[in-house]
N, C-alpha and C. Protein backbone atom coordinates (compact mmCIF):
# COMPACT_ATOMS: atom_id res chain seq x y z
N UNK A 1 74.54 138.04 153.29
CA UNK A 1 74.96 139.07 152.38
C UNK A 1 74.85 138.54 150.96
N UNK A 2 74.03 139.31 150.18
CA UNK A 2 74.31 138.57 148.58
C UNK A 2 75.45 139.28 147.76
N UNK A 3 75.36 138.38 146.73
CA UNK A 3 76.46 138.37 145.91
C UNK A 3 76.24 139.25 145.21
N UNK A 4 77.50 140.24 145.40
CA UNK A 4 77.58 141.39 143.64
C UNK A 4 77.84 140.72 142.58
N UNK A 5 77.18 141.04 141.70
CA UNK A 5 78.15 140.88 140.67
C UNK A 5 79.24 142.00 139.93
N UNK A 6 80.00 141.61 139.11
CA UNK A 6 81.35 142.57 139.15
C UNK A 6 80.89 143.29 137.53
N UNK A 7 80.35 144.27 137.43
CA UNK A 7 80.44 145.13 136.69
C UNK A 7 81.02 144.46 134.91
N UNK A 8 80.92 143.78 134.21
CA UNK A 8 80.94 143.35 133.08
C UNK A 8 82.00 144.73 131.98
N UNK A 9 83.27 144.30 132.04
CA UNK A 9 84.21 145.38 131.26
C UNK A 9 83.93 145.25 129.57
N UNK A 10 83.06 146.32 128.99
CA UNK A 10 82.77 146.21 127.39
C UNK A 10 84.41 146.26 126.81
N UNK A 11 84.78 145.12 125.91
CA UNK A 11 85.77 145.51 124.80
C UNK A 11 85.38 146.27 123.88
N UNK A 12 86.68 146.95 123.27
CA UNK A 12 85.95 147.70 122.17
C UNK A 12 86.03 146.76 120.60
N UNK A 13 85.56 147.53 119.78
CA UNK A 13 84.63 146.65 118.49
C UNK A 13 85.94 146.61 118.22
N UNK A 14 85.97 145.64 117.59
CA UNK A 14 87.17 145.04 116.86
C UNK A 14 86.83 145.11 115.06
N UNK A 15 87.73 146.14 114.41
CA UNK A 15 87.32 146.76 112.82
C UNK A 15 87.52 145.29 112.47
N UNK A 16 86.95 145.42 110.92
CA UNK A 16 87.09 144.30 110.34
C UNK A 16 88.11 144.07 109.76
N UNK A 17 88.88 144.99 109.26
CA UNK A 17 90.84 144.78 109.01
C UNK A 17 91.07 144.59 109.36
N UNK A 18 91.28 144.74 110.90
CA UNK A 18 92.23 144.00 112.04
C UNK A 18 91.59 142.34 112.28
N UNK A 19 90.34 141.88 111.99
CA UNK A 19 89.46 140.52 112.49
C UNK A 19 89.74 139.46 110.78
N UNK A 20 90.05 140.28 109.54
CA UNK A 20 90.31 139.96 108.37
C UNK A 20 91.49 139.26 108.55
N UNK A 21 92.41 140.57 108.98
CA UNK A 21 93.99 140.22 108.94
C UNK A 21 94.47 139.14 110.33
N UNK A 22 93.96 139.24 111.26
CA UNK A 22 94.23 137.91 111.80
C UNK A 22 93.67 136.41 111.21
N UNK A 23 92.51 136.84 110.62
CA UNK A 23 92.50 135.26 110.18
C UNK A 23 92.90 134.93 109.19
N UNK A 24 93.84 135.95 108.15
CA UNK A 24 94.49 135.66 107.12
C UNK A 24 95.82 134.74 107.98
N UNK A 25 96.18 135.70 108.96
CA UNK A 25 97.49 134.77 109.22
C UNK A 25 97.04 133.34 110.15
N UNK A 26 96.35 133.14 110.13
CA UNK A 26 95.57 132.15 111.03
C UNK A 26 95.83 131.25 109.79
N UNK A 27 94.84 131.31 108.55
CA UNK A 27 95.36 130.76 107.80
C UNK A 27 96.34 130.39 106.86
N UNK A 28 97.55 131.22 106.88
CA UNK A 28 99.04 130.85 106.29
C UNK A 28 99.80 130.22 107.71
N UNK A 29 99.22 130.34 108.61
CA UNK A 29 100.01 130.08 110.43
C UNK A 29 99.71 128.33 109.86
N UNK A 30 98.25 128.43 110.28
CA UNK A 30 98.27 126.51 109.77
C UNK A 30 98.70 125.76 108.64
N UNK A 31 99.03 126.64 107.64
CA UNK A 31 99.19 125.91 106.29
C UNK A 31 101.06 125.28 106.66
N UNK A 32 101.34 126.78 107.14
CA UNK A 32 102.85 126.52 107.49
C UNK A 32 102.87 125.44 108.69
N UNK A 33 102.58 125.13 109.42
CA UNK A 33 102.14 124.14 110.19
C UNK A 33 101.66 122.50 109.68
N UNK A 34 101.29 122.85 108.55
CA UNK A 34 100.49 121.06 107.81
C UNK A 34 102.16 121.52 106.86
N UNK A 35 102.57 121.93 106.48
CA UNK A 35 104.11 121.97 105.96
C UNK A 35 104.98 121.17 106.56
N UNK A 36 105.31 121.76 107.60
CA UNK A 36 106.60 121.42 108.75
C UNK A 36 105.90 120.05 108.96
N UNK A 37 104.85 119.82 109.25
CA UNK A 37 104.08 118.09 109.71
C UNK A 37 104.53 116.87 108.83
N UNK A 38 104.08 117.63 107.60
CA UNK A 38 104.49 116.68 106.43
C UNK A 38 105.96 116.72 105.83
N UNK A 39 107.01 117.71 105.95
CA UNK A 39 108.56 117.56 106.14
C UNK A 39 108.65 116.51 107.13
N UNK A 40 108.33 116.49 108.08
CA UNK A 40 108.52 115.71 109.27
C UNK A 40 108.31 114.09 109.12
N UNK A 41 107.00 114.06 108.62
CA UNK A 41 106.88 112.88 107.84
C UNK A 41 107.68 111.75 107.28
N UNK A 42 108.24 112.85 106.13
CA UNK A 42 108.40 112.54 105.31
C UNK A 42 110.00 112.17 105.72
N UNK A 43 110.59 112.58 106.38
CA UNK A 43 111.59 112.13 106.91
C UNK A 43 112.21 111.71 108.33
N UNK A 44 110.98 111.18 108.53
CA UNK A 44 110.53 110.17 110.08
C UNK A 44 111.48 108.45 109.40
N UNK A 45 112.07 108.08 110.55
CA UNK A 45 112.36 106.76 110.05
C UNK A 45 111.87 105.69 110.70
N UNK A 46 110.55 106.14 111.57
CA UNK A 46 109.71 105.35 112.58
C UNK A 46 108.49 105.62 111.79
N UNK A 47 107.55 104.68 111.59
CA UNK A 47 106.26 104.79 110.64
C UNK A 47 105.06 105.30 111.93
N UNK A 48 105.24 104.95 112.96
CA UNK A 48 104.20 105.73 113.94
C UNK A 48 104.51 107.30 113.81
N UNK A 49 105.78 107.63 113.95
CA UNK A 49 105.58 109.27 113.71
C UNK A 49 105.51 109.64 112.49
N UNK A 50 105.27 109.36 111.85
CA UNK A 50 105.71 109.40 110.68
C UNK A 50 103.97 108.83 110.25
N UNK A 51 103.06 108.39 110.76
CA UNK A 51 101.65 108.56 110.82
C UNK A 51 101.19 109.88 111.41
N UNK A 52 101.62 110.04 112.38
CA UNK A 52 101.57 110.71 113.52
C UNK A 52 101.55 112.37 113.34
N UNK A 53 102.52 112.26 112.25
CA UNK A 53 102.71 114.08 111.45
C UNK A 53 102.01 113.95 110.36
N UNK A 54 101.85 112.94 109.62
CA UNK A 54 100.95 112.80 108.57
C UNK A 54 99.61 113.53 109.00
N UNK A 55 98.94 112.65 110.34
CA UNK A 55 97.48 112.58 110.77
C UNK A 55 97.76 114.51 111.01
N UNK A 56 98.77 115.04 112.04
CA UNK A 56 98.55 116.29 112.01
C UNK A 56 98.66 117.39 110.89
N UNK A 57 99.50 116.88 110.14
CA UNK A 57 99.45 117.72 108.58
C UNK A 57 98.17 117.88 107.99
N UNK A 58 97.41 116.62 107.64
CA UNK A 58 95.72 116.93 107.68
C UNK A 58 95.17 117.62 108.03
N UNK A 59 95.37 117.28 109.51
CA UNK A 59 94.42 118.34 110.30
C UNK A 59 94.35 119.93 110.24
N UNK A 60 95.89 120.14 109.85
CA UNK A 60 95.83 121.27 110.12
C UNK A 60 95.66 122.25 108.37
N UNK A 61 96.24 121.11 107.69
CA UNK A 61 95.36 121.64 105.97
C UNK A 61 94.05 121.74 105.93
N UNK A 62 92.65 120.10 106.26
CA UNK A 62 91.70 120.96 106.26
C UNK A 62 91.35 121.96 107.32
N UNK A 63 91.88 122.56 108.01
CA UNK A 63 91.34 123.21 109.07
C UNK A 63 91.53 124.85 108.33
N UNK A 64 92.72 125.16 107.76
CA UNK A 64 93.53 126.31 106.69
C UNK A 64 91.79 126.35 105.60
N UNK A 65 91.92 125.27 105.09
CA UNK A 65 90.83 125.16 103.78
C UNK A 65 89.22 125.66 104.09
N UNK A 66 89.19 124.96 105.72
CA UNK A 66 87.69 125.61 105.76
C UNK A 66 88.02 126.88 106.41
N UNK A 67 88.61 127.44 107.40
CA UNK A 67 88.98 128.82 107.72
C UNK A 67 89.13 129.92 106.81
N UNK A 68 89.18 129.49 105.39
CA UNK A 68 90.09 129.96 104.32
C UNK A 68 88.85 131.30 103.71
N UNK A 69 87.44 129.91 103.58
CA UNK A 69 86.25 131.03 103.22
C UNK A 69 85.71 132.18 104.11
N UNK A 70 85.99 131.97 105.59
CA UNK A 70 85.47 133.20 106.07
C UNK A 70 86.21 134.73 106.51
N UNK A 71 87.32 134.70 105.52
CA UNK A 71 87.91 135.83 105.07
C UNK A 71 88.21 136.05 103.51
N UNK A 72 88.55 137.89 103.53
CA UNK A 72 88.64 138.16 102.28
C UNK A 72 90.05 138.18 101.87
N UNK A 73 90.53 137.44 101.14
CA UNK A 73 91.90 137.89 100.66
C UNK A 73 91.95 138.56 99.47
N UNK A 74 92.82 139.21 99.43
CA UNK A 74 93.40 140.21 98.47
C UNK A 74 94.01 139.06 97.04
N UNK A 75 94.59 139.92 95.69
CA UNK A 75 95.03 139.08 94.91
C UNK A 75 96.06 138.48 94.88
N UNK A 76 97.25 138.78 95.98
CA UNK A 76 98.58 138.65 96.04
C UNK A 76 98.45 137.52 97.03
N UNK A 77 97.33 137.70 98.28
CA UNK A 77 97.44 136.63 99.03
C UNK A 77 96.72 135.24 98.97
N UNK A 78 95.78 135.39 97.48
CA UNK A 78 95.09 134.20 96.92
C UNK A 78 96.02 133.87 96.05
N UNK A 79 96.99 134.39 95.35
CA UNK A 79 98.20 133.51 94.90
C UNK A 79 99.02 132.81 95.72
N UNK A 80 99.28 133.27 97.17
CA UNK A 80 100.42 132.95 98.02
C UNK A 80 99.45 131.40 98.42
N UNK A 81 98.34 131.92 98.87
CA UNK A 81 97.72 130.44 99.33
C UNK A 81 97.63 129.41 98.27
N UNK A 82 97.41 129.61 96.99
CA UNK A 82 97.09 128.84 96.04
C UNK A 82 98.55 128.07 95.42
N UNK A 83 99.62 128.98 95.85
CA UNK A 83 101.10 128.28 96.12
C UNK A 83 101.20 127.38 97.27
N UNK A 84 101.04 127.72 98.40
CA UNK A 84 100.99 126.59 99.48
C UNK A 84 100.46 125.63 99.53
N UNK A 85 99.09 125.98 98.81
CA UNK A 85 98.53 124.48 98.70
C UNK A 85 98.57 123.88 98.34
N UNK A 86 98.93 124.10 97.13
CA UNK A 86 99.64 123.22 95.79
C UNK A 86 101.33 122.55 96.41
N UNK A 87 102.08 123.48 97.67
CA UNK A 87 103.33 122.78 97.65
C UNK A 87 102.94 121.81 99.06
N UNK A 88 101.79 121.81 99.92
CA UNK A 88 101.40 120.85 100.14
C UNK A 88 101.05 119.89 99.86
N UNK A 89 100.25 119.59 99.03
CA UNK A 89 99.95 118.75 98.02
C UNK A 89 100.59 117.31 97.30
N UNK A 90 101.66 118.46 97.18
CA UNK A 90 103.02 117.53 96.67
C UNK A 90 103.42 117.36 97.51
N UNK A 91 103.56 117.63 98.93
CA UNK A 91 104.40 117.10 100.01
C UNK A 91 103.91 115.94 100.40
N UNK A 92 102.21 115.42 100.66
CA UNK A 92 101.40 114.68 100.63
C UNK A 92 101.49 114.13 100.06
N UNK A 93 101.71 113.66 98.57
CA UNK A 93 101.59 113.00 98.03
C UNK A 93 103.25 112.00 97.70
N UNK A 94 104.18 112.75 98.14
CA UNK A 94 105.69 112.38 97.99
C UNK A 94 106.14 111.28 99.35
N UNK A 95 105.10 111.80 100.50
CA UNK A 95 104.27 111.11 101.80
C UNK A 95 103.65 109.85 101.64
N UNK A 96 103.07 109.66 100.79
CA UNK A 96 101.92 108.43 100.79
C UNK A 96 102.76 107.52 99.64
N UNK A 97 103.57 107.87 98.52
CA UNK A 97 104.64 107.38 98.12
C UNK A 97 105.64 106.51 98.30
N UNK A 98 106.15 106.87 99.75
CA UNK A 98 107.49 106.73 100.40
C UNK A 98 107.28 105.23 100.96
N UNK A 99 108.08 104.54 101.26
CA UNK A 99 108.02 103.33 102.34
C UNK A 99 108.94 103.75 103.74
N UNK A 100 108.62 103.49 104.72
CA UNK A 100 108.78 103.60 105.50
C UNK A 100 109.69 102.19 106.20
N UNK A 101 111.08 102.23 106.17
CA UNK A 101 111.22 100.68 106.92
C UNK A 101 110.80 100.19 107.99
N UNK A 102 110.29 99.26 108.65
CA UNK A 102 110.21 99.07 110.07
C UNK A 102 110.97 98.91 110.89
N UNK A 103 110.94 98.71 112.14
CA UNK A 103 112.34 98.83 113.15
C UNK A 103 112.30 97.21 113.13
N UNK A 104 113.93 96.92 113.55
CA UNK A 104 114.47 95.72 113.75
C UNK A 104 114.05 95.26 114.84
């Protein structure tokens, strides 16, 4: 007996407002995400985690930065990002600052 195959279910088109607006929050989702990493950081009192949220705070800023060009934002939400990034920034850098004691 051969094999059917099962009939292939079409989704429907997905508008570009709705494919815009998810990857807007895609990108404030990660920014807020390289945020909380680098809070975390920054007040880790173990220097492995405290690498550890660093390395993911990166990741997930450039990941925000290149995601960032293949949507359109509006003027209110190229200020909001251009605030986050900037209060990342400083979180990073208040990060690479800090000493970290080592354990006894």
């Amino acid at each position: 007996m051969r094999y059917k195959r099962p009939a292939v279910a079409t989704t429907p088109a997905v508008s570009f407002e709705s494919f815009n607006r998810a990857g807007i929050n895609f990108v404030f989702t990660e920014l807020e995400v390289a945020i909380t990493f680098c809070r975390e950081s920054l007040f880790a009192r173990d220097s492995f985690k405290a690498g550890r949220a660093m390395e993911n705070a990166r990741r997930a800023f450039h990941v925000a930065l290149k995601r960032r060009k293949e949507f359109v934002f509006n003027e209110g939400e190229k200020k909001d990002l251009a605030e986050r990034a900037a209060q990342l920034k400083t979180l990073i850098r208040e990060v690479a600052r800090r000493k970290i004691p080592e354990k006894e």
